[in-house]
Protein backbone atom coordinates (compact mmCIF):
# COMPACT_ATOMS: atom_id res chain seq x y z
CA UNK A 1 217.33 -107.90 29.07
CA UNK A 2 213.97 -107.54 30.58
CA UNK A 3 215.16 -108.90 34.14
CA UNK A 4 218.42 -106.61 33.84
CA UNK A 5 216.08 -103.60 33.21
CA UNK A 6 213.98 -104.27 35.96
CA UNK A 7 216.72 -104.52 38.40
CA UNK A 8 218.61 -101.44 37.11
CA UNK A 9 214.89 -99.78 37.59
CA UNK A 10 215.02 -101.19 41.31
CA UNK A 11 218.41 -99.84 42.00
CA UNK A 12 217.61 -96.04 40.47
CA UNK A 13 214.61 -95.68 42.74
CA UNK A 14 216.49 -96.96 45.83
CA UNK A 15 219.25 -94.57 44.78
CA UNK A 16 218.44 -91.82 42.22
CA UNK A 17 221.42 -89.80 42.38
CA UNK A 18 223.75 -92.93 41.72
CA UNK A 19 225.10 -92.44 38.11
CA UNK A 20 226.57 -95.75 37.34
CA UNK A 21 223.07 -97.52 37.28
CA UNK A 22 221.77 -94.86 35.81
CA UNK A 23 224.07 -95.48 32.58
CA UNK A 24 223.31 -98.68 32.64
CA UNK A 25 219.96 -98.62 32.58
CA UNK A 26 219.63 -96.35 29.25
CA UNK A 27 222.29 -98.76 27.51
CA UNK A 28 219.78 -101.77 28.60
CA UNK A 29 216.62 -99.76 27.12
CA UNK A 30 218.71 -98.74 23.92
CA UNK A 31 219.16 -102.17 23.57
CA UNK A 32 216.30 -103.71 24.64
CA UNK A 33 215.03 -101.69 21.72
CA UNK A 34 211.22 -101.98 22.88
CA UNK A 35 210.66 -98.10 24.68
CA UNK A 36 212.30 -95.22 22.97
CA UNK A 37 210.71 -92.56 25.61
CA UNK A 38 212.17 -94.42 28.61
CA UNK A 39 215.59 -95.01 26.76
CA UNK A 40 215.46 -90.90 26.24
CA UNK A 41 214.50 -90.13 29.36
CA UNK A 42 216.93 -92.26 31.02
CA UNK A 43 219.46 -90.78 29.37
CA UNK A 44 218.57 -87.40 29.70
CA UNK A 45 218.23 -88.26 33.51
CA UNK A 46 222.06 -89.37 32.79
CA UNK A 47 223.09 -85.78 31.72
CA UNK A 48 221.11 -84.15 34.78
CA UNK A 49 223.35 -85.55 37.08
CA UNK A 50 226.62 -85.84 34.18
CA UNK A 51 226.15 -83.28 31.65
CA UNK A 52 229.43 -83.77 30.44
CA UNK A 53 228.71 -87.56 29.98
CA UNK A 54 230.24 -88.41 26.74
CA UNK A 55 228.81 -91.69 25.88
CA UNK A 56 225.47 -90.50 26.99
CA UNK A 57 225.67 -87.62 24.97
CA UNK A 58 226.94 -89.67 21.86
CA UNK A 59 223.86 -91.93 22.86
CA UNK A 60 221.45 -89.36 22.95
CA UNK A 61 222.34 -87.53 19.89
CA UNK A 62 222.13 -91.26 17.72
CA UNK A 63 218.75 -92.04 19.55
CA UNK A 64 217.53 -88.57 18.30
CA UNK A 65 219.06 -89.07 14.70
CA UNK A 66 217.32 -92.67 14.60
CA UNK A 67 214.09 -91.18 16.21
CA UNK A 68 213.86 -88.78 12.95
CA UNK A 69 214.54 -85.66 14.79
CA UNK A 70 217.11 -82.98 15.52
CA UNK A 71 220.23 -84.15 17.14
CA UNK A 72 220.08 -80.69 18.43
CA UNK A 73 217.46 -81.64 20.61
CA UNK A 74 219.25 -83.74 22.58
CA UNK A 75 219.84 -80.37 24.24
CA UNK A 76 216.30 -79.07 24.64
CA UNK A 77 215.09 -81.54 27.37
CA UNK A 78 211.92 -83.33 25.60
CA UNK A 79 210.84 -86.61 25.56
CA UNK A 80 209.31 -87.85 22.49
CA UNK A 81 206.77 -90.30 21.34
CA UNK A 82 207.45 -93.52 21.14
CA UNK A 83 208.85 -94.52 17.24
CA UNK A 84 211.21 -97.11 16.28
CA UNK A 85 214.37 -95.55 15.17
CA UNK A 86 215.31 -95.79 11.68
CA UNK A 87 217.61 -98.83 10.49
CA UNK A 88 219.73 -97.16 7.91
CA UNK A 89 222.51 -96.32 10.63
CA UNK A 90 224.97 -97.94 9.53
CA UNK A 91 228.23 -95.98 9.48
CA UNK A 92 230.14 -96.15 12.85
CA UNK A 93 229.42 -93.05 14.00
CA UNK A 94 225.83 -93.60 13.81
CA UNK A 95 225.92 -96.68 16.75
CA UNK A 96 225.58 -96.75 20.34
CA UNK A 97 227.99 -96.97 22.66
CA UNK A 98 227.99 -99.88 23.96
CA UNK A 99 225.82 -101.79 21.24
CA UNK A 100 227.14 -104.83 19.51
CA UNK A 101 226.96 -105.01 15.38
């Protein structure tokens, strides 16, 4: 996961308005699971060039739920601190896109 994230990171700053790598990226940091300000701000940096990015959004509104805070948020444009999400998600609706169970 490391080496993924570090060569989605290369590919973003060689081409910042390119979403593709962009989404991947915040799926690698959600589940690298180590930096819950860069998996925010990545996906926020999603919606800036997406805002109608559904699995971003969904994303974004589960980090925020996990991170103790308004989903309503996900709209405001701040990046937290750095917490580890709760682990009491359980139901389906609660999970990443993209993560496995």
């Amino acid at each position: 996961v490391a080496a993924a994230r570090r060569t989605l990171e290369g590919v973003v700053a060689q081409d910042p308005d390119a979403l593709a790598p962009r989404v991947l990226l915040s799926q690698v940091l959600l589940q690298e699971g180590r930096d819950w300000v860069a998996a925010e701000r990545s996906l926020r940096e999603v919606l800036k060039l997406d805002p109608h990015h559904a699995e971003t959004r969904h994303n974004l509104r589960v980090l925020l739920r996990r991170l103790g805070r308004d989903a309503n948020s996900a709209e405001d444009g701040k990046v937290s601190a750095s917490k580890p999400p709760a682990e009491h998600a359980g139901r389906r609706r609660d999970r990443l896109v993209g993560q496995s169970r």
